[in-house]
C-alpha atoms as a PDB file:
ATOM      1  CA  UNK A   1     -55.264  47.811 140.264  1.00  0.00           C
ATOM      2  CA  UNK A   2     -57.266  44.369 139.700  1.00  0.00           C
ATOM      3  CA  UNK A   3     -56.188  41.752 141.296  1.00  0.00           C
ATOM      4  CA  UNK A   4     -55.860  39.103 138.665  1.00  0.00           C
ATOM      5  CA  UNK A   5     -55.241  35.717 140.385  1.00  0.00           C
ATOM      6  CA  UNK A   6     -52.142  33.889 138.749  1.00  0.00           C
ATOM      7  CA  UNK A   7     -52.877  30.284 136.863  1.00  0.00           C
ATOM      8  CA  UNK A   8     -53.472  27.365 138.715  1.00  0.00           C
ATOM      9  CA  UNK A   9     -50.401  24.431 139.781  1.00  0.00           C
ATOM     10  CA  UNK A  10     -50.251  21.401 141.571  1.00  0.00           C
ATOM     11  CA  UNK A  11     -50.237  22.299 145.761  1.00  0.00           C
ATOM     12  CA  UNK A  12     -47.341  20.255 146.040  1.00  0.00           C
ATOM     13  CA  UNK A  13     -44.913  22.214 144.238  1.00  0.00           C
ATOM     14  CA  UNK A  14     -46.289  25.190 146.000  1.00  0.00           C
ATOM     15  CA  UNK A  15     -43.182  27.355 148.478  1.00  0.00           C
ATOM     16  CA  UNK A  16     -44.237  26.627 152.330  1.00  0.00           C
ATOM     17  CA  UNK A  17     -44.037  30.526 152.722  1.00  0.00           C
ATOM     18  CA  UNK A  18     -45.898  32.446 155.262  1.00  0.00           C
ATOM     19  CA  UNK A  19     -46.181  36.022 156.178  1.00  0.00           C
ATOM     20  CA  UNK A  20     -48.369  36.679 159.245  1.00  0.00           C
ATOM     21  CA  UNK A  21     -48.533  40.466 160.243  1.00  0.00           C
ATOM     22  CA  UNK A  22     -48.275  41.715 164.199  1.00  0.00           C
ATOM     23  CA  UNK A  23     -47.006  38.560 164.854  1.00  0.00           C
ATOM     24  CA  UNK A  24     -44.474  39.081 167.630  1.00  0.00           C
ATOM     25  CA  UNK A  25     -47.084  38.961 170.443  1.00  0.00           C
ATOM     26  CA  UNK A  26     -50.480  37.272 171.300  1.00  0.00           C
ATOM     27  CA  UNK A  27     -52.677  35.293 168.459  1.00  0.00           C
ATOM     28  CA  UNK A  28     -50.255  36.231 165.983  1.00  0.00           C
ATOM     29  CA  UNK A  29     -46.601  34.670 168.377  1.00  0.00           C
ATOM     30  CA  UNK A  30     -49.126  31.455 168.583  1.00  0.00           C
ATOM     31  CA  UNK A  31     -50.124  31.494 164.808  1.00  0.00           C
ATOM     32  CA  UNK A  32     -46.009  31.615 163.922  1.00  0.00           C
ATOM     33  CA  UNK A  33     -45.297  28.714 165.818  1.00  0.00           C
ATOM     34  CA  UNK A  34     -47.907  26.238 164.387  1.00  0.00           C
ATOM     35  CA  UNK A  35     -47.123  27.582 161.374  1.00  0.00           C
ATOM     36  CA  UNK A  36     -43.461  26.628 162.013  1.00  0.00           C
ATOM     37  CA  UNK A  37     -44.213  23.068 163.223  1.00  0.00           C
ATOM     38  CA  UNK A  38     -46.122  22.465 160.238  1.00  0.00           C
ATOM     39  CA  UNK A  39     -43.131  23.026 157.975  1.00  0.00           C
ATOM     40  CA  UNK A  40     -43.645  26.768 156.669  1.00  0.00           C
ATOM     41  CA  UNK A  41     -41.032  29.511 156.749  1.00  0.00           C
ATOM     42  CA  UNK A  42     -42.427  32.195 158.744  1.00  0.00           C
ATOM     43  CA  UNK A  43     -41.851  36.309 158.018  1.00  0.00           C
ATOM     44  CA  UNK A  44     -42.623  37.535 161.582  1.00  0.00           C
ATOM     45  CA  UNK A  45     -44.108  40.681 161.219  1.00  0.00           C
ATOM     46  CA  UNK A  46     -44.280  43.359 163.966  1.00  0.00           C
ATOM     47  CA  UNK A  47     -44.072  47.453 164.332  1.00  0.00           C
ATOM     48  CA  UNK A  48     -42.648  48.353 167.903  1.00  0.00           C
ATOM     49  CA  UNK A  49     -42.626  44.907 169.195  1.00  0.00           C
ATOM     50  CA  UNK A  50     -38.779  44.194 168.060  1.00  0.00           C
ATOM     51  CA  UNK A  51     -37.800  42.076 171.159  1.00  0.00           C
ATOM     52  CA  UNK A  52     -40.570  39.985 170.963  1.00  0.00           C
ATOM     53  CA  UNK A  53     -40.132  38.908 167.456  1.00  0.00           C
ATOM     54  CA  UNK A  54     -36.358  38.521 167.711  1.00  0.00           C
ATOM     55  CA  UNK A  55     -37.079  35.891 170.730  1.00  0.00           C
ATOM     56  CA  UNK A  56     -39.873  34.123 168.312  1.00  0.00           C
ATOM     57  CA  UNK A  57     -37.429  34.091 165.626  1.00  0.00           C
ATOM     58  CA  UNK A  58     -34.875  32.310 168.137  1.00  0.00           C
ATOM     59  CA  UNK A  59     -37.521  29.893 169.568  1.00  0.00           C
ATOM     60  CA  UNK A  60     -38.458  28.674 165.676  1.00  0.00           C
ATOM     61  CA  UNK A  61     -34.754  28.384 164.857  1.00  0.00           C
ATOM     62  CA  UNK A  62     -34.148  26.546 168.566  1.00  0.00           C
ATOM     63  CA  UNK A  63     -36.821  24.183 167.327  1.00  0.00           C
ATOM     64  CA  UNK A  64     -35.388  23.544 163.718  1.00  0.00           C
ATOM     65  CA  UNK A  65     -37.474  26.021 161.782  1.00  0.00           C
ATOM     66  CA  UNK A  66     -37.307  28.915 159.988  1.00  0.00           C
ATOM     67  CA  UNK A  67     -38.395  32.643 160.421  1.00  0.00           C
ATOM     68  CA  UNK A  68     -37.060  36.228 160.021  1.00  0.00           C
ATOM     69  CA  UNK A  69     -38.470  38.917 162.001  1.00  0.00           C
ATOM     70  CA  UNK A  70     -39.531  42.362 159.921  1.00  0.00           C
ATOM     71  CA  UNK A  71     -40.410  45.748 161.308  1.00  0.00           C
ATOM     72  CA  UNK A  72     -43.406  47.661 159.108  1.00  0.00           C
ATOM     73  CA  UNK A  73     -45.282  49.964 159.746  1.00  0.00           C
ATOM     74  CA  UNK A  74     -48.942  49.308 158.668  1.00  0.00           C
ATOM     75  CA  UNK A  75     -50.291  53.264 158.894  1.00  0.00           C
ATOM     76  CA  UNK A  76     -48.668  53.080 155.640  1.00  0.00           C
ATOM     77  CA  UNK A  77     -50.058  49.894 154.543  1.00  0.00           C
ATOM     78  CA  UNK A  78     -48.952  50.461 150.515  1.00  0.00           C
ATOM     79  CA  UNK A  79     -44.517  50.711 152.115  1.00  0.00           C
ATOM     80  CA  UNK A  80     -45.003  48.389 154.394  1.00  0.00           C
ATOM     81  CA  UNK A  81     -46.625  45.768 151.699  1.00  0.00           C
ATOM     82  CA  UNK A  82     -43.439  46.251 149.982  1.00  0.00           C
ATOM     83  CA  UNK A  83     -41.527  45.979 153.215  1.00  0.00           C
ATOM     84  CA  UNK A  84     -42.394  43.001 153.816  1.00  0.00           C
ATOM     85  CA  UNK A  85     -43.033  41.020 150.692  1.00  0.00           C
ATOM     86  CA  UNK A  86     -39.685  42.293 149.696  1.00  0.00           C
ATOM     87  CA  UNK A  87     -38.169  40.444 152.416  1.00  0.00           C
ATOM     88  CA  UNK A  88     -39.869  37.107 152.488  1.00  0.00           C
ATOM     89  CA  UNK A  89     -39.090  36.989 148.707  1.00  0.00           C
ATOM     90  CA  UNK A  90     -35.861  37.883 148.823  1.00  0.00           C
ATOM     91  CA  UNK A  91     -34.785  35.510 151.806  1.00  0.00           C
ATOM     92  CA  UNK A  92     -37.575  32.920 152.106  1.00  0.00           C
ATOM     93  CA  UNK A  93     -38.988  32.357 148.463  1.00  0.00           C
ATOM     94  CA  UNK A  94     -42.518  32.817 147.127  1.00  0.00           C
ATOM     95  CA  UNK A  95     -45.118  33.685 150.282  1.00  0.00           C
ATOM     96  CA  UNK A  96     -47.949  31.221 149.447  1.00  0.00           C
ATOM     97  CA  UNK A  97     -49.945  31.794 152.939  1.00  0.00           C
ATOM     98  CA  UNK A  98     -50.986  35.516 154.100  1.00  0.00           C
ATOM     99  CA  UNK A  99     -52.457  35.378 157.733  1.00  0.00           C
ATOM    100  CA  UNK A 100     -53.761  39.292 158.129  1.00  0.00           C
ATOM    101  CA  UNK A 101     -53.368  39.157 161.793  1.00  0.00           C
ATOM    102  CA  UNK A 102     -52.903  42.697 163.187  1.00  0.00           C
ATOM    103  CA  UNK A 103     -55.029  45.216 163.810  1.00  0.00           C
ATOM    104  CA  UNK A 104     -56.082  48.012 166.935  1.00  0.00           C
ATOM    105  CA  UNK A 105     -58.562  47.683 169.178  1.00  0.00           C
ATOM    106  CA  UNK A 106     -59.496  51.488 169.859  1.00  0.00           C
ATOM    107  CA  UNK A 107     -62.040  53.733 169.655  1.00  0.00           C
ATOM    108  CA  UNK A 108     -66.080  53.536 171.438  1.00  0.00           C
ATOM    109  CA  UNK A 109     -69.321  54.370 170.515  1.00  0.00           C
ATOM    110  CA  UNK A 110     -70.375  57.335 168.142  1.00  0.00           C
ATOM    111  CA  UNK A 111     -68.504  60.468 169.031  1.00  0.00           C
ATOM    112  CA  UNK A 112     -66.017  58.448 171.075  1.00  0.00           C
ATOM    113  CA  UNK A 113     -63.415  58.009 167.595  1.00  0.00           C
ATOM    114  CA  UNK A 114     -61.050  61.544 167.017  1.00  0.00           C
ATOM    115  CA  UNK A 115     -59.996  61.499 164.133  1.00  0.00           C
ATOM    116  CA  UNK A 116     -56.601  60.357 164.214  1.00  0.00           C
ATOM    117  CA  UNK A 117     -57.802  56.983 165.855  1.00  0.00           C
ATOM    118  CA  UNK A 118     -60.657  56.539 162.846  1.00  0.00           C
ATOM    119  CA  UNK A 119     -57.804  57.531 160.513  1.00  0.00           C
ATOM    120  CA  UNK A 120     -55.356  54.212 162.099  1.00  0.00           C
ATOM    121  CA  UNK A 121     -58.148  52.137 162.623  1.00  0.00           C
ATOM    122  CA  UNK A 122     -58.687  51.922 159.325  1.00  0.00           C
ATOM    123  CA  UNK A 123     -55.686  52.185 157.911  1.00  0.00           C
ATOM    124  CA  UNK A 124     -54.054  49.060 159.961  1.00  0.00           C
ATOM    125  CA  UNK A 125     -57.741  46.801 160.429  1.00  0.00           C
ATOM    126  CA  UNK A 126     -58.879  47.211 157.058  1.00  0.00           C
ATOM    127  CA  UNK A 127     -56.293  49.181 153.987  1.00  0.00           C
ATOM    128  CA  UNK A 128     -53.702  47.253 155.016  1.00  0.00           C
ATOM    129  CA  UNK A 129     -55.181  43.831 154.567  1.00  0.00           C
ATOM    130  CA  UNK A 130     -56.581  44.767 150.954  1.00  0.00           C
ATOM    131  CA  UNK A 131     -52.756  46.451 149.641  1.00  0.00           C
ATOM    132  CA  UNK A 132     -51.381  43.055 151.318  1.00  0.00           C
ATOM    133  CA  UNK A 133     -53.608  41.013 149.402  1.00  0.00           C
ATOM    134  CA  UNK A 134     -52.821  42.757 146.286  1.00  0.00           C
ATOM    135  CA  UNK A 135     -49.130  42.247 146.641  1.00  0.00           C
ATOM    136  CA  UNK A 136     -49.592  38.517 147.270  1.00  0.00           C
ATOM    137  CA  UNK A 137     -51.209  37.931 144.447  1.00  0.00           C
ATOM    138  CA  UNK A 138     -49.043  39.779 142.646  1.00  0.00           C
ATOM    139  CA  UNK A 139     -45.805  37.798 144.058  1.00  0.00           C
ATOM    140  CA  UNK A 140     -47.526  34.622 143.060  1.00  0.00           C
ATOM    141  CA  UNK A 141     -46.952  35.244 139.495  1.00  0.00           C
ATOM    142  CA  UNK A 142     -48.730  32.988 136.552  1.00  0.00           C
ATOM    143  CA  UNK A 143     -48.499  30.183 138.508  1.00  0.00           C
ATOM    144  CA  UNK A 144     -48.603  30.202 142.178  1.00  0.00           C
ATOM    145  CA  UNK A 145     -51.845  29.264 144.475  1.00  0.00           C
ATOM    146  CA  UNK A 146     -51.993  29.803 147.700  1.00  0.00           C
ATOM    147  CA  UNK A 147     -54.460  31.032 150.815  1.00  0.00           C
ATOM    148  CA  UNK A 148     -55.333  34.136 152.190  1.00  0.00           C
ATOM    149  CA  UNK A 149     -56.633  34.245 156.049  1.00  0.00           C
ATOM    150  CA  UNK A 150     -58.223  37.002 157.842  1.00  0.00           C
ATOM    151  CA  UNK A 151     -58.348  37.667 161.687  1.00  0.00           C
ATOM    152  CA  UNK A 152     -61.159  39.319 161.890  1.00  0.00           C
ATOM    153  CA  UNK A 153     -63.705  39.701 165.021  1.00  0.00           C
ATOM    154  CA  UNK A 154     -67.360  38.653 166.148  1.00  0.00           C
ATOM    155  CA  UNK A 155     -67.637  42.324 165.751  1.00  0.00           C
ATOM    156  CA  UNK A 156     -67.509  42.019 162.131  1.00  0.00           C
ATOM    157  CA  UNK A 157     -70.244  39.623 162.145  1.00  0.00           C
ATOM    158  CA  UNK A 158     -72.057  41.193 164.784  1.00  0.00           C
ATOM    159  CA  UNK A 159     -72.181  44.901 165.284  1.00  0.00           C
ATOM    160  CA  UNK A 160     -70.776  46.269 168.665  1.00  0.00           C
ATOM    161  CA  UNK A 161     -72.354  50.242 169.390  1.00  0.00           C
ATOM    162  CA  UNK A 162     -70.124  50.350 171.985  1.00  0.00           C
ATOM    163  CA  UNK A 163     -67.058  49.821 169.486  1.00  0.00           C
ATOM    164  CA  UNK A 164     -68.503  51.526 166.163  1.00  0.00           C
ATOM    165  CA  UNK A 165     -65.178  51.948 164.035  1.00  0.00           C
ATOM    166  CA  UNK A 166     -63.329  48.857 165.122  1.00  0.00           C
ATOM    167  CA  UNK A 167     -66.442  47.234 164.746  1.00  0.00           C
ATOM    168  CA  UNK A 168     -67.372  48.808 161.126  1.00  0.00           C
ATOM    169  CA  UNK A 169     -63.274  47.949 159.781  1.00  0.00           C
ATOM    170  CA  UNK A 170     -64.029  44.364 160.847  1.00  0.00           C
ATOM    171  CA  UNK A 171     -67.279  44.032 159.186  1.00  0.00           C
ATOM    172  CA  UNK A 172     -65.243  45.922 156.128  1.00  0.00           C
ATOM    173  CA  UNK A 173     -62.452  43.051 156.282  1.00  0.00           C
ATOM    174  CA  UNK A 174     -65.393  40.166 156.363  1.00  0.00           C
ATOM    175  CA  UNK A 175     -66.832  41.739 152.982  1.00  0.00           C
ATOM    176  CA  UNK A 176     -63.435  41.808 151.520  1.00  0.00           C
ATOM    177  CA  UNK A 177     -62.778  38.451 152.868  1.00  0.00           C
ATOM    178  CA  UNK A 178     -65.927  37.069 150.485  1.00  0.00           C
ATOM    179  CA  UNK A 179     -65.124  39.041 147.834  1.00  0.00           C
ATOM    180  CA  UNK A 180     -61.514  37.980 147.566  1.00  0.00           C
ATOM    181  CA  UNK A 181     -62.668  34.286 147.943  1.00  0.00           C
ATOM    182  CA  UNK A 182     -65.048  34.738 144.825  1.00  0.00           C
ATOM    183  CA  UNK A 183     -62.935  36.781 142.642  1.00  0.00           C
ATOM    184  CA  UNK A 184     -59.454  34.769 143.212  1.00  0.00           C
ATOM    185  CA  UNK A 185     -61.053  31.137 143.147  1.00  0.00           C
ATOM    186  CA  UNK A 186     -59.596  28.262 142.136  1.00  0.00           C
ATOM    187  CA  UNK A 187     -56.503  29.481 142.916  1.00  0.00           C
ATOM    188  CA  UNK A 188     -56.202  31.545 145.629  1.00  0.00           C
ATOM    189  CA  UNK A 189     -58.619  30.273 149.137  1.00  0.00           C
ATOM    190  CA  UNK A 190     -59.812  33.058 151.012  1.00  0.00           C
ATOM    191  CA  UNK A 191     -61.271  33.140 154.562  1.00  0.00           C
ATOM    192  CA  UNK A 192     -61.588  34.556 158.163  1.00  0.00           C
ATOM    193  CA  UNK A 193     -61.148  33.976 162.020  1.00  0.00           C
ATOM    194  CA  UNK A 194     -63.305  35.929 163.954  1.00  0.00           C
ATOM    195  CA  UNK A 195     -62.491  35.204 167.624  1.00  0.00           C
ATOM    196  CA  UNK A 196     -63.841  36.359 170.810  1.00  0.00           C
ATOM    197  CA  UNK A 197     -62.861  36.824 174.118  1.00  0.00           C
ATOM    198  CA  UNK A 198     -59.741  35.324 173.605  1.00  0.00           C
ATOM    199  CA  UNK A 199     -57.452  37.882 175.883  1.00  0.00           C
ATOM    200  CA  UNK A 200     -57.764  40.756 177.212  1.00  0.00           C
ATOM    201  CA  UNK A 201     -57.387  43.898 175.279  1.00  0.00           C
ATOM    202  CA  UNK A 202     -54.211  45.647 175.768  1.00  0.00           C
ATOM    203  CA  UNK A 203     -54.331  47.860 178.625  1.00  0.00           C
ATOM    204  CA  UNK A 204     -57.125  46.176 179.883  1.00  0.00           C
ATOM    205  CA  UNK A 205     -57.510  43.869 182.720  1.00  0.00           C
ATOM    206  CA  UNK A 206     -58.128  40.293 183.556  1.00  0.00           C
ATOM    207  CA  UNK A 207     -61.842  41.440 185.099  1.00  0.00           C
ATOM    208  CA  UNK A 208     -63.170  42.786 181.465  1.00  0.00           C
ATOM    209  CA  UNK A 209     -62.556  39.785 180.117  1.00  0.00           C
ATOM    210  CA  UNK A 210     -63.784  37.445 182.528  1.00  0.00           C
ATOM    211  CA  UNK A 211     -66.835  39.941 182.196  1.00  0.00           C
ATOM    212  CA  UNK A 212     -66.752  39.460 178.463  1.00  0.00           C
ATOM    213  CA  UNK A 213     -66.486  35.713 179.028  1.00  0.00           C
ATOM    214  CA  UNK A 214     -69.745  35.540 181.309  1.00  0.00           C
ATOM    215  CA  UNK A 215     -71.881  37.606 178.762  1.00  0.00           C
ATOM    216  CA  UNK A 216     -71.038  34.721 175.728  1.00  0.00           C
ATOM    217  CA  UNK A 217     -73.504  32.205 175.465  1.00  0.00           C
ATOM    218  CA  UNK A 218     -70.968  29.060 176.477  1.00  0.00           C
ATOM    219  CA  UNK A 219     -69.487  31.566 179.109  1.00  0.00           C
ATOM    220  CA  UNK A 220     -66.518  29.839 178.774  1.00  0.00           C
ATOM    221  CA  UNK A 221     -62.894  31.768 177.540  1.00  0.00           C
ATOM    222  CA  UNK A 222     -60.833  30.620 175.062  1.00  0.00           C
ATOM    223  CA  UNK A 223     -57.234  30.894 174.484  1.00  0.00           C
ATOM    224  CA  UNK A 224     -54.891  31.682 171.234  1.00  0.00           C
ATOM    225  CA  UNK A 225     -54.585  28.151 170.573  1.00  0.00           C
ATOM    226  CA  UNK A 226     -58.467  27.505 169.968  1.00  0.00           C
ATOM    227  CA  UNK A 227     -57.452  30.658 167.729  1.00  0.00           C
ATOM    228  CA  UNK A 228     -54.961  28.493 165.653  1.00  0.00           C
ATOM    229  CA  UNK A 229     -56.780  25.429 165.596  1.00  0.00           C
ATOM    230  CA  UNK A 230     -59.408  27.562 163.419  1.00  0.00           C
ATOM    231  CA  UNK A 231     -56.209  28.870 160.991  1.00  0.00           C
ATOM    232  CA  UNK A 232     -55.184  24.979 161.208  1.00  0.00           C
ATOM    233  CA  UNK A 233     -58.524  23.692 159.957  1.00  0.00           C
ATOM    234  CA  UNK A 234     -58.643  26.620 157.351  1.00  0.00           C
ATOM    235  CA  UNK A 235     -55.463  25.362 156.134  1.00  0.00           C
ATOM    236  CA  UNK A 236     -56.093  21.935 155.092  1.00  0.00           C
ATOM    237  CA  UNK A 237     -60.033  22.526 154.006  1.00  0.00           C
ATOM    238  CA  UNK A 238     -59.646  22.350 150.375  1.00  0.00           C
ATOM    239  CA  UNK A 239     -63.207  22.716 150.273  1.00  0.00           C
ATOM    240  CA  UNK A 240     -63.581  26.027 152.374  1.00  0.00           C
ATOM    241  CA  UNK A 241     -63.577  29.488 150.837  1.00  0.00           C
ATOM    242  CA  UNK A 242     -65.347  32.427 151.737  1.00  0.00           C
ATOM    243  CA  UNK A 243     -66.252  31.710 154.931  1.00  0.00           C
ATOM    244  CA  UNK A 244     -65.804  32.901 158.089  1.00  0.00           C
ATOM    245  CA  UNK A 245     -65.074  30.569 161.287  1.00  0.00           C
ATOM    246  CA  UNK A 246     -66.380  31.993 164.564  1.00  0.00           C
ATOM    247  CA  UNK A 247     -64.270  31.004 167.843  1.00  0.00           C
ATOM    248  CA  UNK A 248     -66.125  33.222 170.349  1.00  0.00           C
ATOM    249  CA  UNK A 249     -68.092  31.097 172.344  1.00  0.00           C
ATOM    250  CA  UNK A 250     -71.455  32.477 170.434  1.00  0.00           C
ATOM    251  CA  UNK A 251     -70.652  36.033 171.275  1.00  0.00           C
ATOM    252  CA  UNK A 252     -71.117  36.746 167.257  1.00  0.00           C
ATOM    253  CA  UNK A 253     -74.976  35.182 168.036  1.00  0.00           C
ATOM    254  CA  UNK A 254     -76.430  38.400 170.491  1.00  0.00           C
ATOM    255  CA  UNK A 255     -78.625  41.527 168.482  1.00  0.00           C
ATOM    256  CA  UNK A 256     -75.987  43.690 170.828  1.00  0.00           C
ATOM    257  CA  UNK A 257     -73.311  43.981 172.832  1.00  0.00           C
ATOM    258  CA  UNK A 258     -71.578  46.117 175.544  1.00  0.00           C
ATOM    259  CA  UNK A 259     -68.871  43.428 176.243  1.00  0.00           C
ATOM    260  CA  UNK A 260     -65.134  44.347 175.924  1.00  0.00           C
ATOM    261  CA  UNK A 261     -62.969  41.694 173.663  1.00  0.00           C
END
C-alpha cells in the first residue's frame, strides 16, 4: 500500500500525541519522559517489560502527565501496528509523533545468525518500523502533519562484520528513514538517531562497553539523555528532514569495527 501523506495544517492545531515503541526500559523510559515534560501524551510501548511500563506510566501521571502503557508484540509488526495505534487513538487522540525505538541487538558475523534470530531481527529492527509508519500516516487522515523518528545505530551508517544482520536492518531502517523523508515532505518530517555506546547491551557487562567507549574516537560514553537531546533537537528543527544525527562519539567515522554497542 502507498503511503500517501495526508494534506498539510497549521502545527498548532496539531494533537501532542506520541507513540514510542520498547519504551518501558533504557533510551526508550528516557525518550517517554522528555516527551512527557514537553507536553505530549505518551503510548508506552513494551512486549515483556509490563512492570516497567506500568511504573513509567505512574511516574508521568505523578508528574502531571499523561501516558498509557501497551503490550505488542513486534514479531508481528502488521497486529501489533494495529495494537497500538488502536489504543493511542482510541484513548489519547491522533498520534502526531512516532519515535521507532525498539529493536534486538543479536546475532555476529557471517554464519553466526540461525535463522530464527535473522527472521526477528528483521522483523522487530526493520518490518516493524515501515508497517508503523504506514499506519501513522494513515491515522493522520487529510489533514494531520506530524514527525517520524528513527533509532537507528552507527551500525547503520557504518558497517559492523562482527554484527552483519543487526548491522544490515539498521542500514535498512537509515534508507527507509530518507526515503520516507522525501516521499512524505511537507507534511510529514522524517529522521534518525543513531547512537553509540550508550549502555551496555543486554546481557552484557559494564567492561564491553567501557571497551566500546575506548575504541570511539572522543573515547568518552554517553548516556540516554545525550540520546534525547538528539530526539529533542529533531523535534523542533523545522528545517531537518532526512537526516540522520550521530551521538556515538565518532564511532560511525572508523572503515571497521569489532566493538560491542
Amino acid at each position: 500500500m502507498a503511503m500517501t501523506p495526508p494534506a498539510l495544517r497549521p502545527q498548532s492545531e496539531r494533537p501532542q500525541t506520541a507513540i514510542v515503541t520498547g519504551s518501558a526500559v533504557r533510551i526508550g523510559r528516557s525518550a517517554v519522559l522528555e516527551l512527557a515534560r514537553r507536553g505530549w501524551q505518551v503510548l508506552v510501548h513494551y512486549r515483556e517489560s509490563g512492570i516497567e511500563a506500568g511504573e513509567l506510566v505512574e511516574e508521568v501521571s505523578g508528574e502531571g502527565g499523561v501516558a498509557i502503557a501497551v503490550q505488542a508484540d513486534l514479531c508481528e509488526p502488521w497486529a501489533a501496528a494495529e495494537t497500538l495505534f488502536e489504543a493511542a487513538e482510541s484513548r489519547l487522540g491522533r498520534v502526531s509523533l512516532l519515535v521507532n525505538n525498539a529493536a534486538i541487538f543479536e546475532g555476529g558475523g557471517l554464519g553466526a545468525t540461525d535463522q530464527a534470530t535473522w527472521q526477528m531481527l528483521f522483523a522487530i529492527n526493520l518490518e516493524a518500523p515501515y508497517v508503523l509508519s504506514q499506519r501513522f500516516v494513515e491515522g493522520l487522515g487529510e489533514s494531520g502533519t506530524g514527525q517520524i523518528i528513527n533509532l537507528v545505530d552507527w551500525r547503520g551508517l557504518q558497517l559492523d562484520p562482527q554484527r552483519l544482520a543487526y548491522s544490515l536492518t539498521k542500514q535498512g531502517l537509515v534508507s527507509l528513514t530518507r526515503s520516507l523523508a522525501e516521499s512524505l515532505a511537507p507534511r510529514v518530517r522524517v529522521n534518525a538517531v543513531a547512537p553509540g555506546p550508550v549502555l551496555p547491551a543486554v546481557g552484557a557487562d559494564e567492561d564491553e562497553l567501557a571497551a566500546a567507549v575506548a575504541a570511539s574516537p572522543l573515547a568518552t560514553g554517553g548516556t540516554p539523555e545525550d540520546v534525547v537531546d538528539a530526539i529533542g533537537y529533531l523535534l523542533d528543527a523545522r528545517l531537518v528532514t532526512g537526516d540522520v544525527l550521530s551521538v556515538a562519539g565518532g564511532a560511525q567515522l572508523a572503515a571497521s569495527r569489532t566493538i560491542q554497542k
